[in-house]
C-alpha atoms as a PDB file:
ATOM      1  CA  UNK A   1     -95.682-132.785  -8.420  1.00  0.00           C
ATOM      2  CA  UNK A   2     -98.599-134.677  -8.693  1.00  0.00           C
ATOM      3  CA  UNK A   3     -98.057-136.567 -11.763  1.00  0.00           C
ATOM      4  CA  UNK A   4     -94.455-138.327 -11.291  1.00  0.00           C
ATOM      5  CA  UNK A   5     -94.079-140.027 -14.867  1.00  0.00           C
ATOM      6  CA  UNK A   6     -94.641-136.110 -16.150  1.00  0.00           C
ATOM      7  CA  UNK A   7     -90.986-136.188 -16.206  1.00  0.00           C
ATOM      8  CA  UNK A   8     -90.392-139.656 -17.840  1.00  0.00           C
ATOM      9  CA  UNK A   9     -90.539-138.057 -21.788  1.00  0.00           C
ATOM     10  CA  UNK A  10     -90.980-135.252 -23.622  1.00  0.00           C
ATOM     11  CA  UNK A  11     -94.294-134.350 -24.577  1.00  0.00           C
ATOM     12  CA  UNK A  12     -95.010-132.683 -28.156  1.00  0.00           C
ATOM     13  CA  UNK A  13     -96.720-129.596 -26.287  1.00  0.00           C
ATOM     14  CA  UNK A  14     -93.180-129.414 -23.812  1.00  0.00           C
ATOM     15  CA  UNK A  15     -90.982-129.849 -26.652  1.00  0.00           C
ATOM     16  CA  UNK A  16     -92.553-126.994 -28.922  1.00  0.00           C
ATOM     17  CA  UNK A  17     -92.844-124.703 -25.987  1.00  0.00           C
ATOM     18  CA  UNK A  18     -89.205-125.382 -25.348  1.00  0.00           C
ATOM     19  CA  UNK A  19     -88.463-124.951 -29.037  1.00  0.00           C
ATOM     20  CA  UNK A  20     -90.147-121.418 -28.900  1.00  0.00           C
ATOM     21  CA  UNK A  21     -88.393-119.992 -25.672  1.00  0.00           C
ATOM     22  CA  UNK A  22     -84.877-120.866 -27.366  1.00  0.00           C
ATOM     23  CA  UNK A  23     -85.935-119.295 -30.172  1.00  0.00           C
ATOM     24  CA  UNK A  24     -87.339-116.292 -28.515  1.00  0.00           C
ATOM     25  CA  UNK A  25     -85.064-116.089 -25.536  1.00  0.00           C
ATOM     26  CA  UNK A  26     -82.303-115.818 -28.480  1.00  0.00           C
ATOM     27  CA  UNK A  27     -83.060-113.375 -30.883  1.00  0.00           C
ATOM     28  CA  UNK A  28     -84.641-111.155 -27.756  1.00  0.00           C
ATOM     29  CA  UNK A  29     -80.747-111.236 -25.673  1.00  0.00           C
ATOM     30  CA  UNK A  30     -79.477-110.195 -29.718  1.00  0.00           C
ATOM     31  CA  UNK A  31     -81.640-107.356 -29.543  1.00  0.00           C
ATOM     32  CA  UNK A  32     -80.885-106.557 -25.771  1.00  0.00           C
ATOM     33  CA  UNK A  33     -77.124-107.225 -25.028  1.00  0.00           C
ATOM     34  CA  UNK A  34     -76.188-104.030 -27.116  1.00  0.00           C
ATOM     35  CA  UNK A  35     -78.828-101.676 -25.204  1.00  0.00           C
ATOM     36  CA  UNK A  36     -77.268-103.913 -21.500  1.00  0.00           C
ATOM     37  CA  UNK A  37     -74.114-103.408 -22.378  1.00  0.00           C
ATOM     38  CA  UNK A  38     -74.318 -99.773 -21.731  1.00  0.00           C
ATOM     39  CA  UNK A  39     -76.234 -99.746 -18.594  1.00  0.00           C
ATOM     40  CA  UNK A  40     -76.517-102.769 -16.651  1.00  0.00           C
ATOM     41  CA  UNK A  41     -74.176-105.472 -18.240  1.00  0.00           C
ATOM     42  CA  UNK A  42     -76.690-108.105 -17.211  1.00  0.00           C
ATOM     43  CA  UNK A  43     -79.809-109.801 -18.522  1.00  0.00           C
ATOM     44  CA  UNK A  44     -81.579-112.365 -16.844  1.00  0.00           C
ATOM     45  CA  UNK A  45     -83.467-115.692 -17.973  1.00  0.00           C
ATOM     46  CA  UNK A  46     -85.770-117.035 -15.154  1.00  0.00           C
ATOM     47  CA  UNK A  47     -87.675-120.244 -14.884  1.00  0.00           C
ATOM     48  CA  UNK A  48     -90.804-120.683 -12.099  1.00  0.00           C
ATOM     49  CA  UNK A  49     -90.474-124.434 -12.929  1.00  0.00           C
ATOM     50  CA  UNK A  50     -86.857-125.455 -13.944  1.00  0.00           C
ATOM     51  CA  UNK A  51     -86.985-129.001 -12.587  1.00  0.00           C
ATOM     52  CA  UNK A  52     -85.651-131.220 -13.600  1.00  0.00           C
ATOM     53  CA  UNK A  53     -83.945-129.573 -16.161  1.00  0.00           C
ATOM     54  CA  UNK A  54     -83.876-132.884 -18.565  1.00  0.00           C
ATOM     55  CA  UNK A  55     -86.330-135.588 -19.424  1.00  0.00           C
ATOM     56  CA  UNK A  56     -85.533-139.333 -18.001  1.00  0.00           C
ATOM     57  CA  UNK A  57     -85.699-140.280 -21.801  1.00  0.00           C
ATOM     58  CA  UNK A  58     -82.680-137.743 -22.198  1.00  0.00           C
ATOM     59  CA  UNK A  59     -84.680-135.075 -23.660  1.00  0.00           C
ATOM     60  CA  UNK A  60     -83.550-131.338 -22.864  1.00  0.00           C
ATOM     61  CA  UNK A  61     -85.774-129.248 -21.243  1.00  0.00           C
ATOM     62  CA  UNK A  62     -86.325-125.297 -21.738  1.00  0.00           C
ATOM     63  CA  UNK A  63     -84.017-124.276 -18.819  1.00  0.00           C
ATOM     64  CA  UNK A  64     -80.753-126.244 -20.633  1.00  0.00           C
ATOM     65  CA  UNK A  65     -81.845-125.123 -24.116  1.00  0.00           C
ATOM     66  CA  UNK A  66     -81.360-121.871 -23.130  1.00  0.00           C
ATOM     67  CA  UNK A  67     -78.126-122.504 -21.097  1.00  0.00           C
ATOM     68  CA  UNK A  68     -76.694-124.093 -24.106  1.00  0.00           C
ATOM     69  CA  UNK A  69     -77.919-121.492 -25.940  1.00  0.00           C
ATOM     70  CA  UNK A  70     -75.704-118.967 -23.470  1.00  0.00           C
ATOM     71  CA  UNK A  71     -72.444-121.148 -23.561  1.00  0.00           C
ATOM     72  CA  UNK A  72     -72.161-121.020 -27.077  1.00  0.00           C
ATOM     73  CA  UNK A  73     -71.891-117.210 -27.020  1.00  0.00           C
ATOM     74  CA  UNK A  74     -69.713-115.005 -24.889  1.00  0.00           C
ATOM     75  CA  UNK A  75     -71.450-112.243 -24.540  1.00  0.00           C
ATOM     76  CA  UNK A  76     -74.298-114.102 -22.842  1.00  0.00           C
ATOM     77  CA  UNK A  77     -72.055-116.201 -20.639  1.00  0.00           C
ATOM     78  CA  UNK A  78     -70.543-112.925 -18.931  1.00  0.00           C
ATOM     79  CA  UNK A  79     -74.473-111.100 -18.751  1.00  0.00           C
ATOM     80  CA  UNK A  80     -76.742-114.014 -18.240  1.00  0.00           C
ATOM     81  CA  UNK A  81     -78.320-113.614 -14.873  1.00  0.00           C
ATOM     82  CA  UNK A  82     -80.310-117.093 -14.593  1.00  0.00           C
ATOM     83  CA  UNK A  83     -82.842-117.956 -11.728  1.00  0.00           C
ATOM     84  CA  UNK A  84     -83.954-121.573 -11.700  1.00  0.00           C
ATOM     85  CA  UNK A  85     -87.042-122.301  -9.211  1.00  0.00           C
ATOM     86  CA  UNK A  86     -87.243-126.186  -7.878  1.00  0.00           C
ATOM     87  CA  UNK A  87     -90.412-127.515  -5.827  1.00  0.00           C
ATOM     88  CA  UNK A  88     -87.428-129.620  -3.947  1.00  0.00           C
ATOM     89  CA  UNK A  89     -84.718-127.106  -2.324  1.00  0.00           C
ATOM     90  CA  UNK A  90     -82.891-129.711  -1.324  1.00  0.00           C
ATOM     91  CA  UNK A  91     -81.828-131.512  -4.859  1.00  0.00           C
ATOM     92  CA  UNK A  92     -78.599-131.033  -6.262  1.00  0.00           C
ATOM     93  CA  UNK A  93     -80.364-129.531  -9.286  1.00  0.00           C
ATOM     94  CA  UNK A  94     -78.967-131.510 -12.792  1.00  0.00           C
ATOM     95  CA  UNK A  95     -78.657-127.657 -14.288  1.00  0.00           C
ATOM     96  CA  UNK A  96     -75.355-127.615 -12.010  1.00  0.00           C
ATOM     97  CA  UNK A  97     -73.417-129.066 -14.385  1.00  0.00           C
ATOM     98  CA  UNK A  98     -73.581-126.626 -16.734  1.00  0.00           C
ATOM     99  CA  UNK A  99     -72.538-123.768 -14.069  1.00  0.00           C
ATOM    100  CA  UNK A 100     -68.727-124.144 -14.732  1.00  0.00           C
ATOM    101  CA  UNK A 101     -69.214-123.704 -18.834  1.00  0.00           C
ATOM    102  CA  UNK A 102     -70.772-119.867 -17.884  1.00  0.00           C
ATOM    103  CA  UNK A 103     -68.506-117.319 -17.536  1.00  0.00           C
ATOM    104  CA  UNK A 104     -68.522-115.367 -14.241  1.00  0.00           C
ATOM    105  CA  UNK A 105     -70.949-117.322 -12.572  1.00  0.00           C
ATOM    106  CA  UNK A 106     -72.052-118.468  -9.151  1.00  0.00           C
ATOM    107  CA  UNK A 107     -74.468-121.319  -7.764  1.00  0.00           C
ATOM    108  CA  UNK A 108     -75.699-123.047  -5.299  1.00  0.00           C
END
């Protein structure tokens, strides 16, 4: 990334766009996890441009809004299908930790 400090706190435009994914991502996976449920028992949240995940100022980013937003229901934690994209491969990504609060869930 070109601009390191990008990272270092939460901008109003990040936090409101985070603020509206949670929001959206939550009341859409309401409306879908009855219609999944009968055909593919999956949905799937997926994030170009997950790093890192949180804010150096402690901040949450999008990707672990909607995480927590999947832990707190069950449902979700047995369908969510999540694909996280980092510029670094090689990272141990911070959205690890949450892995072993999702139900059936793998990563790497």
């Amino acid at each position: 990334m070109s601009n390191p400090s990008f990272f270092d706190e939460q901008k109003e435009q990040s936090l409101i766009k985070a603020r509206i994914v949670e929001k959206y991502f939550w009341a859409w996976a309401k409306v879908i996890i009855p219609t999944a449920k009968k055909f593919d028992p999956r949905i799937a949240y997926i994030d170009l441009f997950a790093v890192p995940g949180r804010y150096k100022d402690g901040s949450k980013s999008t990707p672990i809004k909607v995480l927590e937003t999947a832990i707190s229901n069950s449902d979700m934690q047995n369908m969510l299908v999540t694909v996280f994209n980092d510029a670094d491969a090689e990272r141990e990504h911070p959205l690890l930790e949450y892995l072993p609060f999702m139900g059936k869930c793998k990563g790497k």
